[in-house]
Protein backbone atom coordinates (compact mmCIF):
# COMPACT_ATOMS: atom_id res chain seq x y z
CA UNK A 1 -6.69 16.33 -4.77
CA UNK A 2 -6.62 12.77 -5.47
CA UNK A 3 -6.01 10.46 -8.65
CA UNK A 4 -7.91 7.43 -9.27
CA UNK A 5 -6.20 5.36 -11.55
CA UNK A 6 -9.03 3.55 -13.64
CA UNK A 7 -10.06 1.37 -16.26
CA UNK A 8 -13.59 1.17 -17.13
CA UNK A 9 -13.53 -1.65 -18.27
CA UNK A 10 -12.80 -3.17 -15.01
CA UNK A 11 -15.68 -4.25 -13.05
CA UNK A 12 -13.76 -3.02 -9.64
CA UNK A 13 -12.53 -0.20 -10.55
CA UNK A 14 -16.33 0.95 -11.75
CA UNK A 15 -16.96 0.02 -8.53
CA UNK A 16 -14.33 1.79 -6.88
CA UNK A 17 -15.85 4.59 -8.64
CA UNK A 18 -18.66 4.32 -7.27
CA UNK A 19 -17.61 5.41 -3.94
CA UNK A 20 -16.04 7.66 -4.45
CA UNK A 21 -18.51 9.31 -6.19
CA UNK A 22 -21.07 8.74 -3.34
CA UNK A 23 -18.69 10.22 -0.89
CA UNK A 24 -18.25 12.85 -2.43
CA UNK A 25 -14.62 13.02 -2.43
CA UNK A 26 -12.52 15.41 -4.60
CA UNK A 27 -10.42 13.02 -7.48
CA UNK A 28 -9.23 12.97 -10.82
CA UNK A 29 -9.77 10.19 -12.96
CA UNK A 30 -6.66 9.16 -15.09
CA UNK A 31 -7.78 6.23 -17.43
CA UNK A 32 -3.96 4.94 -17.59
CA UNK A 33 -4.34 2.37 -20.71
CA UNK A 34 -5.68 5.54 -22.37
CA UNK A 35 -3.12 8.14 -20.72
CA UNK A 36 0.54 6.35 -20.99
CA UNK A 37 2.66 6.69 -17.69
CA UNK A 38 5.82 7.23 -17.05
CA UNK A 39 8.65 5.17 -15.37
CA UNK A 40 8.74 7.95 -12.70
CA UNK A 41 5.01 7.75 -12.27
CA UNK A 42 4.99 4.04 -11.23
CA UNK A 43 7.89 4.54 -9.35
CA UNK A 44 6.15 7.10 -7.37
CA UNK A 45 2.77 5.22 -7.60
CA UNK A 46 4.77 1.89 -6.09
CA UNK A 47 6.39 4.15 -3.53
CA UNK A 48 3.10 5.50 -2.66
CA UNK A 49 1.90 2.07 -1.67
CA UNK A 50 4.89 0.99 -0.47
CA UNK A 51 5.14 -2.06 -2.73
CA UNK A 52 7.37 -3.79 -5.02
CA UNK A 53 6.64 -2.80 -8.87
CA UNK A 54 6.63 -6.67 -8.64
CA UNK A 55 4.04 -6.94 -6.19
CA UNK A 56 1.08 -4.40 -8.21
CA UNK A 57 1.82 -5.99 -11.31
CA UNK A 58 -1.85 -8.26 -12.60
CA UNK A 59 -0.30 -11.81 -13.04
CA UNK A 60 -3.61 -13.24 -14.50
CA UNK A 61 -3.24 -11.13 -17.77
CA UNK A 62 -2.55 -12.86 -20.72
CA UNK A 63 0.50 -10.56 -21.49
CA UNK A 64 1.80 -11.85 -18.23
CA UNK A 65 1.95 -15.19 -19.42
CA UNK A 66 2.97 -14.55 -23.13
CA UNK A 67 5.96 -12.62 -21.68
CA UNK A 68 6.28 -15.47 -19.26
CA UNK A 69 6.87 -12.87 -16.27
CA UNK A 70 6.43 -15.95 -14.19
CA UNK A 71 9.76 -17.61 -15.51
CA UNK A 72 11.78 -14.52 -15.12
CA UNK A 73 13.80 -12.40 -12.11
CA UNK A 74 13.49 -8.65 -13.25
CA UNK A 75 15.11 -5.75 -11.07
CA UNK A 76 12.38 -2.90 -10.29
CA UNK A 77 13.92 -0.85 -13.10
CA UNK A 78 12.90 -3.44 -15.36
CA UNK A 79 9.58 -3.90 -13.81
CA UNK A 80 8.58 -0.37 -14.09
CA UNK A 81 9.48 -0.33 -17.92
CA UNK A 82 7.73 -3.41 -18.38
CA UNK A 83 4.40 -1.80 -16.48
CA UNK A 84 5.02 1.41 -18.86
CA UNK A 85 4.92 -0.78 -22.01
CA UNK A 86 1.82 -3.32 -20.81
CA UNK A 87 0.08 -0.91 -18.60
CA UNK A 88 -2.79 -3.35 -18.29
CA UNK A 89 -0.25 -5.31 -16.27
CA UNK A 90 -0.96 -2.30 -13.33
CA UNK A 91 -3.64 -3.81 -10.77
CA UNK A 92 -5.94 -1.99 -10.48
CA UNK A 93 -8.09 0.51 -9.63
CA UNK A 94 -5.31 2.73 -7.39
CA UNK A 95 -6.23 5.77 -5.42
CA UNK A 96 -3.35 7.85 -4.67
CA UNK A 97 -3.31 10.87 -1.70
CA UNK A 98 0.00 13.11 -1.49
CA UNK A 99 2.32 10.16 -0.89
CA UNK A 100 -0.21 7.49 0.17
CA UNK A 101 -1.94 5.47 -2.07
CA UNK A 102 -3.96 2.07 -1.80
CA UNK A 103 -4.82 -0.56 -4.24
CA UNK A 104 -8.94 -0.69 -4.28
CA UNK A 105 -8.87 -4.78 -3.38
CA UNK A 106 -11.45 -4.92 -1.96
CA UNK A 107 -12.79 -1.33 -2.98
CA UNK A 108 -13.24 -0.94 0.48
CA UNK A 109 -10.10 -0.23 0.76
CA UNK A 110 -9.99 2.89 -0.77
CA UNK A 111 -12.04 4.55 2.18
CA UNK A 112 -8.83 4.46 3.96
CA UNK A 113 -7.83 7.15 2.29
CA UNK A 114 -10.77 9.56 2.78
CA UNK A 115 -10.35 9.73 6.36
């Protein structure tokens, strides 16, 4: 089973959703502004898609810039708790399989993990 991580609110990930749903493929949705997640969880997610907490985190947000991220060197223990606490920071949408995962940029991309 897969987990598509979502927010519907997000005009890719409703697109993302969209395939999925037209391929029929077997997922959970987990809405995680709604749902809170876990340091482990974005550990796992960003060892799933074998990038730095760093590297998935949205820099356009506006809590990006009024925690000015951009001025700062955080360790990836810091990053997760940061994602954890601002989980709108979290690009999105993410499909995870097992341990693979992609980020749905372009949602293309997440038909790599239905073969």
């Amino acid at each position: 089973m897969m987990t598509y991580y979502h927010n519907p609110r997000c005009s890719k990930s409703r697109e993302g959703l969209k395939i999925l749903k037209a391929k029929k493929a077997g997922f959970v949705i987990k809405e995680y502004l709604k749902e809170p997640m876990t340091e482990s969880e974005v550990k796992a997610l960003c060892l799933a898609l074998k990038m730095s907490p760093a590297a998935v985190v949205r820099t356009k947000e506006d809590i990006y810039k009024k925690l000015k991220l951009h001025q700062r060197e955080l360790d990836d223990q810091t990053w997760y708790q940061t994602i954890v606490k601002n989980p709108v920071l979290l690009e999105r949408p993410i499909l995870i399989k097992g341990k693979k995962a992609v980020i749905g940029r372009p949602t293309e991309r997440l038909l790599d993990l239905l073969k």
